[in-house]
PDB file of N, CA and C in Angstrom:
ATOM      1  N   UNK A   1       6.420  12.162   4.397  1.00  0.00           N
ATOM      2  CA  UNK A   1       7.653  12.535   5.016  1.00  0.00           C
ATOM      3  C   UNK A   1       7.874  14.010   4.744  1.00  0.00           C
ATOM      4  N   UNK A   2       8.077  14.874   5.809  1.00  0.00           N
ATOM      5  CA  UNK A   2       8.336  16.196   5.771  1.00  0.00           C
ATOM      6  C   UNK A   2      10.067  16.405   5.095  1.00  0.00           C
ATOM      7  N   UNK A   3       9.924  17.210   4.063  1.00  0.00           N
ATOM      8  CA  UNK A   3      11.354  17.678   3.825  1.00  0.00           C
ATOM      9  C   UNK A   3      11.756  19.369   4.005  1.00  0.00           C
ATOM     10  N   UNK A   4      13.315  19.508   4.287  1.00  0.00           N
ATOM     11  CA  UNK A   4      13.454  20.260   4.513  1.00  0.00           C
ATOM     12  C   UNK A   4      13.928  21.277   3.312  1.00  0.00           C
ATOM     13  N   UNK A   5      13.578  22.779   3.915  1.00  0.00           N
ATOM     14  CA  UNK A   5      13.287  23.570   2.308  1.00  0.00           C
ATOM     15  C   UNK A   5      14.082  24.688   2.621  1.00  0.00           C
ATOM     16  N   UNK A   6      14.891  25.109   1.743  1.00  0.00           N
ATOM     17  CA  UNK A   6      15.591  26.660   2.089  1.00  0.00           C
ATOM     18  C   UNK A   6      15.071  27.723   1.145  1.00  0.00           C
ATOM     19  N   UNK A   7      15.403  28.944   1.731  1.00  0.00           N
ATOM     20  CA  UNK A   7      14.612  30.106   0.962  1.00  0.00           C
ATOM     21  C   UNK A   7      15.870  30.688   0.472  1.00  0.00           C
ATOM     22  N   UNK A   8      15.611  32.006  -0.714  1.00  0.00           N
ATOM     23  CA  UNK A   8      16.526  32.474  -1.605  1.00  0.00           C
ATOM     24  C   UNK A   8      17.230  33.411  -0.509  1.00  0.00           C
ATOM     25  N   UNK A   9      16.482  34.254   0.254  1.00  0.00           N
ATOM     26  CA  UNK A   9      16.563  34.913   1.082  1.00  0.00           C
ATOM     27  C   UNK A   9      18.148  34.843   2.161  1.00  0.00           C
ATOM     28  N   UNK A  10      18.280  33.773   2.491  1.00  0.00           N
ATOM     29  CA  UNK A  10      19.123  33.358   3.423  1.00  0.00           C
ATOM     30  C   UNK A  10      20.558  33.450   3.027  1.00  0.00           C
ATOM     31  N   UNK A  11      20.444  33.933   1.784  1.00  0.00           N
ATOM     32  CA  UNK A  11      21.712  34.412   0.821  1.00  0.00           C
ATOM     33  C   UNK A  11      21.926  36.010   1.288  1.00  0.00           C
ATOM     34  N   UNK A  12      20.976  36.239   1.409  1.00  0.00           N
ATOM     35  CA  UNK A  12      21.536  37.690   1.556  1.00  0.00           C
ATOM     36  C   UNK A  12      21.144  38.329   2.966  1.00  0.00           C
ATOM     37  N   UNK A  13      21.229  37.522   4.356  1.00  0.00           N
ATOM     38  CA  UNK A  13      21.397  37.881   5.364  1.00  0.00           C
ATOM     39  C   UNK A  13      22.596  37.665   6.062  1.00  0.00           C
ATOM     40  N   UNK A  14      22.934  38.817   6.679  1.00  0.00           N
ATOM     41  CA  UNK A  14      24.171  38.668   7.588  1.00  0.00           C
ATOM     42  C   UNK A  14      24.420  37.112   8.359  1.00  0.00           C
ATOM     43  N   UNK A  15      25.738  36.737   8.612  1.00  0.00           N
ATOM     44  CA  UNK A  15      25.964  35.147   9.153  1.00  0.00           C
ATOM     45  C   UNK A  15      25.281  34.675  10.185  1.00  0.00           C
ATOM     46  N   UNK A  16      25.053  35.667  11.081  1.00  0.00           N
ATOM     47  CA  UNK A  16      24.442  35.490  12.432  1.00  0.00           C
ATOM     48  C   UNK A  16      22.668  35.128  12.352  1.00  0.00           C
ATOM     49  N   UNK A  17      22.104  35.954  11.218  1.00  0.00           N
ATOM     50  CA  UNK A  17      20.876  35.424  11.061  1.00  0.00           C
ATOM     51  C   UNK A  17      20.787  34.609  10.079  1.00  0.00           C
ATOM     52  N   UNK A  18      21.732  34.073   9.013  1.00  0.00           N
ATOM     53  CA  UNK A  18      21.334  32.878   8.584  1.00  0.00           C
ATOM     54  C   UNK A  18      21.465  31.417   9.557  1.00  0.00           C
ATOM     55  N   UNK A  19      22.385  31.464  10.379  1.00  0.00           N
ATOM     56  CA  UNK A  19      22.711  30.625  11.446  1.00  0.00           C
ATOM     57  C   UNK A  19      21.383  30.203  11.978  1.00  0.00           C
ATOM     58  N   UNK A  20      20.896  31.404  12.519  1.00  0.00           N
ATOM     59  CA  UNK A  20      19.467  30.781  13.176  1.00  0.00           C
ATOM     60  C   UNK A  20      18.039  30.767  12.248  1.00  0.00           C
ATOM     61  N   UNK A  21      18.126  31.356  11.205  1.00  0.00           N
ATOM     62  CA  UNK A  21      17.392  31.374   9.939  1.00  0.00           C
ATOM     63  C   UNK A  21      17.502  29.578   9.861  1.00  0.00           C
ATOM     64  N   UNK A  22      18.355  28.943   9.776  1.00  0.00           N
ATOM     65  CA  UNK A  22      19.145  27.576   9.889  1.00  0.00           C
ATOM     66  C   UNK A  22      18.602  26.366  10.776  1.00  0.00           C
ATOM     67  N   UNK A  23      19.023  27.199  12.063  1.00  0.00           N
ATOM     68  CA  UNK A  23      18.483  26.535  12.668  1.00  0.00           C
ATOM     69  C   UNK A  23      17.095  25.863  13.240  1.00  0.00           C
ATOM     70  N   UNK A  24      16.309  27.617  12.706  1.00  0.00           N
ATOM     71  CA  UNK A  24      14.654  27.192  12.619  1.00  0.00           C
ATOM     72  C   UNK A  24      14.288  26.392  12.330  1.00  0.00           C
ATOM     73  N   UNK A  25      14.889  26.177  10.320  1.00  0.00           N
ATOM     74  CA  UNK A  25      14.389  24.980   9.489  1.00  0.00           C
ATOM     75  C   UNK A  25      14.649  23.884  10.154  1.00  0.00           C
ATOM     76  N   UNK A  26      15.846  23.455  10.437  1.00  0.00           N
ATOM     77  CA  UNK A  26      16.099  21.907  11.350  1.00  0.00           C
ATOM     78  C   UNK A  26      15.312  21.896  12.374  1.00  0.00           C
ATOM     79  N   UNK A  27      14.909  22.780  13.402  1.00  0.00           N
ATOM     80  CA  UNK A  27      13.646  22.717  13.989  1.00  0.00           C
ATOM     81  C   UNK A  27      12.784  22.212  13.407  1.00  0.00           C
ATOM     82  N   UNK A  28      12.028  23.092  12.422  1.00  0.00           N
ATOM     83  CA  UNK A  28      10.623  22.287  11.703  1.00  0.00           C
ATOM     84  C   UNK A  28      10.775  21.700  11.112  1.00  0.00           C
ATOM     85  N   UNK A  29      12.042  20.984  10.429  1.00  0.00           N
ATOM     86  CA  UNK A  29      11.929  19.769   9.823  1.00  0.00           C
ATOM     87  C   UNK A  29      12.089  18.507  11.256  1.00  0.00           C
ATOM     88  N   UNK A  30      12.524  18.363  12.325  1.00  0.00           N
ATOM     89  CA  UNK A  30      12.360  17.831  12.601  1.00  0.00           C
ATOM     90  C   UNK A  30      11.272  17.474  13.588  1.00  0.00           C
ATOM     91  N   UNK A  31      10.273  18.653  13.954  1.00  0.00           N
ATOM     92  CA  UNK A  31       8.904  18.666  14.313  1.00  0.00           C
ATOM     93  C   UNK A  31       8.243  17.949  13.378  1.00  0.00           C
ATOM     94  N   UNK A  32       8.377  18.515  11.960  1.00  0.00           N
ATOM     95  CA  UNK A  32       7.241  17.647  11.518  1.00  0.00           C
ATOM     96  C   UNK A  32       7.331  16.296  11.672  1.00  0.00           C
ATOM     97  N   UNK A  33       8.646  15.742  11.329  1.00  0.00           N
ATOM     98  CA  UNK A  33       9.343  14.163  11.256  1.00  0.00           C
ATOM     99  C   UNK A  33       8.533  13.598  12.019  1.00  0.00           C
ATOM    100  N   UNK A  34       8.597  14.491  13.350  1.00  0.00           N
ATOM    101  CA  UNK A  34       7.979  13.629  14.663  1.00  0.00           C
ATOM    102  C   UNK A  34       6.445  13.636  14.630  1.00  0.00           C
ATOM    103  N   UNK A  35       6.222  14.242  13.732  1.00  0.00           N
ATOM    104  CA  UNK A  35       4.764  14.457  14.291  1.00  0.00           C
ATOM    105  C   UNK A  35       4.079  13.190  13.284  1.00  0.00           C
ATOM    106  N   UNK A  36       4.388  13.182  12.145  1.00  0.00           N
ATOM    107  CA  UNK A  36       4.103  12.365  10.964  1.00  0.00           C
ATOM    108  C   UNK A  36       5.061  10.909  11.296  1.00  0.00           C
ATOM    109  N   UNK A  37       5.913  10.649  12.065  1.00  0.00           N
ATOM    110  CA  UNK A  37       6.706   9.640  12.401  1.00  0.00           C
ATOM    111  C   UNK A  37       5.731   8.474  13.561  1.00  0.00           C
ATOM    112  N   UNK A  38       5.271   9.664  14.107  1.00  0.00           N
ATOM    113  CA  UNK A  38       4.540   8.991  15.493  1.00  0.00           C
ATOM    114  C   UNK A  38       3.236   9.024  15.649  1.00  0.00           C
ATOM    115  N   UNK A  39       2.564   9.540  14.841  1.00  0.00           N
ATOM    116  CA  UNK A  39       1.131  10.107  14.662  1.00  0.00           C
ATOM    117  C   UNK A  39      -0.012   8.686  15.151  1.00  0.00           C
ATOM    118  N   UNK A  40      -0.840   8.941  16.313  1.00  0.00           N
ATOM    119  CA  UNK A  40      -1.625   8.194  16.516  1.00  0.00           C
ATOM    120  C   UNK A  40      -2.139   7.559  15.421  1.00  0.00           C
ATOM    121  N   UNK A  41      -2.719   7.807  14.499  1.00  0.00           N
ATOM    122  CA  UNK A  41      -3.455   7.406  13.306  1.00  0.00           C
ATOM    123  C   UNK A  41      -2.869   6.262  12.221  1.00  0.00           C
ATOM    124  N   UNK A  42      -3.820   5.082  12.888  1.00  0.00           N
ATOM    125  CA  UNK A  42      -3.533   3.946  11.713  1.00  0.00           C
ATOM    126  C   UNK A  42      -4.738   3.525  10.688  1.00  0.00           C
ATOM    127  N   UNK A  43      -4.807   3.754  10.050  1.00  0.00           N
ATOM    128  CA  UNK A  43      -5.433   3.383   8.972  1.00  0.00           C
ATOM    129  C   UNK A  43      -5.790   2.273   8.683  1.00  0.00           C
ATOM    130  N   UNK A  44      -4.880   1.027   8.738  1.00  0.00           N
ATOM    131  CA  UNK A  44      -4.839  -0.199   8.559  1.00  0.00           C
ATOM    132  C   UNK A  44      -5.646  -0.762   9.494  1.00  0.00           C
ATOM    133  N   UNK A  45      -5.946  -0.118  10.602  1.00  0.00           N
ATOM    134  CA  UNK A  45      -6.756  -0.636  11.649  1.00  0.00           C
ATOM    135  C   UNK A  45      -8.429  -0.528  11.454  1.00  0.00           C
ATOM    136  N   UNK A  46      -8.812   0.208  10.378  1.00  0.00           N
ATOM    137  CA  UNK A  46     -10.215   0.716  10.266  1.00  0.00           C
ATOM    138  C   UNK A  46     -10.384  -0.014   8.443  1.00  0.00           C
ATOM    139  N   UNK A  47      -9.588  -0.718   8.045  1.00  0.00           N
ATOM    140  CA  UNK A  47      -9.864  -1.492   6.957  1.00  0.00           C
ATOM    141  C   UNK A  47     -10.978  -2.578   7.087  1.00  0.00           C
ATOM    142  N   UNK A  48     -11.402  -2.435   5.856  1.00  0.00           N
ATOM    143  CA  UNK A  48     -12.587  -3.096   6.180  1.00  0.00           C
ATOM    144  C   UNK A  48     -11.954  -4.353   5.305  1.00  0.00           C
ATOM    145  N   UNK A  49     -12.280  -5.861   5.661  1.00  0.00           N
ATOM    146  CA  UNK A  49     -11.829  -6.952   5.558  1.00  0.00           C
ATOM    147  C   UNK A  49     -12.627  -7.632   4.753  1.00  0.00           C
ATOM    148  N   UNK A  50     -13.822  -7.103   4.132  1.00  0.00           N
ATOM    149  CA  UNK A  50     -14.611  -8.364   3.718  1.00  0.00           C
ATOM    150  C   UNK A  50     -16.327  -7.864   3.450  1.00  0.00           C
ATOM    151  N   UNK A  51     -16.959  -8.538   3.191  1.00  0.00           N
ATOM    152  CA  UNK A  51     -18.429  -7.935   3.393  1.00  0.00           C
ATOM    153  C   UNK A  51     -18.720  -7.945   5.015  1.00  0.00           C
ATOM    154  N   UNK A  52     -19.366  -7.580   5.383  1.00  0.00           N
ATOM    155  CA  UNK A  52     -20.154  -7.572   6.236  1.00  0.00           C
ATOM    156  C   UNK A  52     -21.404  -8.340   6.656  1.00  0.00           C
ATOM    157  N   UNK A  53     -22.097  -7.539   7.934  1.00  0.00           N
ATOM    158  CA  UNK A  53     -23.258  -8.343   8.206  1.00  0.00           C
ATOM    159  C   UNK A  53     -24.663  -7.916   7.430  1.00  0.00           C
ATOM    160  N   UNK A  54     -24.572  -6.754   6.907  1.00  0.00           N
ATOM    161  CA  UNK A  54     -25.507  -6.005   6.165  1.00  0.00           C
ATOM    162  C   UNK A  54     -25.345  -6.472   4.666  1.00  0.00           C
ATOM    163  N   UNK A  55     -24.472  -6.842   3.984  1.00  0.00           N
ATOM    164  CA  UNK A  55     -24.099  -7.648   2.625  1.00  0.00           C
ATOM    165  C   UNK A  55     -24.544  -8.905   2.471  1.00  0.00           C
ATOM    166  N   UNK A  56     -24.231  -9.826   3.576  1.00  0.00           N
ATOM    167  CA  UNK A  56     -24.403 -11.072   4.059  1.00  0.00           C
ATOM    168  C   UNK A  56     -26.342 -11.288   4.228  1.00  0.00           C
ATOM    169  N   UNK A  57     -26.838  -9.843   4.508  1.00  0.00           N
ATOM    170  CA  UNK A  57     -28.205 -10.595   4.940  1.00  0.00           C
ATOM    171  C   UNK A  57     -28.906 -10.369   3.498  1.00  0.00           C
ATOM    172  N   UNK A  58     -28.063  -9.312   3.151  1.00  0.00           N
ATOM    173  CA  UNK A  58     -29.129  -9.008   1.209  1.00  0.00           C
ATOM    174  C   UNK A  58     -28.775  -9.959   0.097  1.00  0.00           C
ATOM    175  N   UNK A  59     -27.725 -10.585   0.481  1.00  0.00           N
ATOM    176  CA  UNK A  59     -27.069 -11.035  -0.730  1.00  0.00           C
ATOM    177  C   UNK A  59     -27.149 -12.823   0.024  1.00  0.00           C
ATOM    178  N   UNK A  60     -27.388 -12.963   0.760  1.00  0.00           N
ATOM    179  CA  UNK A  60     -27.470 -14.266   1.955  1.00  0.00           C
ATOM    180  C   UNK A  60     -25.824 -14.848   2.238  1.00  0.00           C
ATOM    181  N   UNK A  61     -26.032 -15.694   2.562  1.00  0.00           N
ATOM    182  CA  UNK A  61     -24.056 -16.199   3.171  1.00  0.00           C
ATOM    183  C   UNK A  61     -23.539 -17.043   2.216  1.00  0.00           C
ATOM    184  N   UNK A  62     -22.132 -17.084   2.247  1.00  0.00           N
ATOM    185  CA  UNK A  62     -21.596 -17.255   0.646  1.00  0.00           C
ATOM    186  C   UNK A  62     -20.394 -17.811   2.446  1.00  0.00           C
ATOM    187  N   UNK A  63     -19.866 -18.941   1.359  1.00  0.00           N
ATOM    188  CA  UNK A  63     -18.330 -19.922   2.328  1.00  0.00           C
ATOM    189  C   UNK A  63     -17.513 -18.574   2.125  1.00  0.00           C
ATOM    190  N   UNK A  64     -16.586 -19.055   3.228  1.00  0.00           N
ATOM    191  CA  UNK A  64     -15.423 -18.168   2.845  1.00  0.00           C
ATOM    192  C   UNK A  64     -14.092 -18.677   2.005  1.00  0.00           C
ATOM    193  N   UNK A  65     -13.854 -17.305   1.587  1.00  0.00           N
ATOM    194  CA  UNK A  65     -12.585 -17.622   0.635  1.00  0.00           C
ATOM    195  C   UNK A  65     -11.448 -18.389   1.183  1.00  0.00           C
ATOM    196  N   UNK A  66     -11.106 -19.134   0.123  1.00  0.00           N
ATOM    197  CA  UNK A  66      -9.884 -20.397   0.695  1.00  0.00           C
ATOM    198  C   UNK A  66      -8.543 -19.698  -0.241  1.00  0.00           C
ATOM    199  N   UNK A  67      -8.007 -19.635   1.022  1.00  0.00           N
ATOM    200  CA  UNK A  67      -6.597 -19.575   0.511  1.00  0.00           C
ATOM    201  C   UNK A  67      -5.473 -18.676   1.497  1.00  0.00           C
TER     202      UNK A  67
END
């Protein structure tokens, strides 16, 4: 989760550019949100479940687990 970060800086700029100094950050905090919120990439989908067919032929076939 992206968080949002302020700089020391923003203390000592006139109101008008901390405003949009401001508003940037809520920009990129909420770009990243989205990007890391929605991100094609599942992981859980490329888990591997078990031995395989290459385990299975060295080691020969074993029942499967009950439960």
């Amino acid at each position: 989760m992206a968080s949002l970060t302020t700089t020391s800086e923003a203390a000592h700029q006139p109101q008008g550019a901390r405003d949009d100094s401001l508003l940037a950050e809520i920009r990129l905090f909420w770009r990243q949100f989205f990007v890391q919120a929605f991100s094609p990439y599942r992981p859980e989908l490329h888990y591997m479940r078990g031995p395989g067919p290459a385990w299975r032929a060295k080691h020969g076939h074993m029942p499967p687990p009950r439960g």
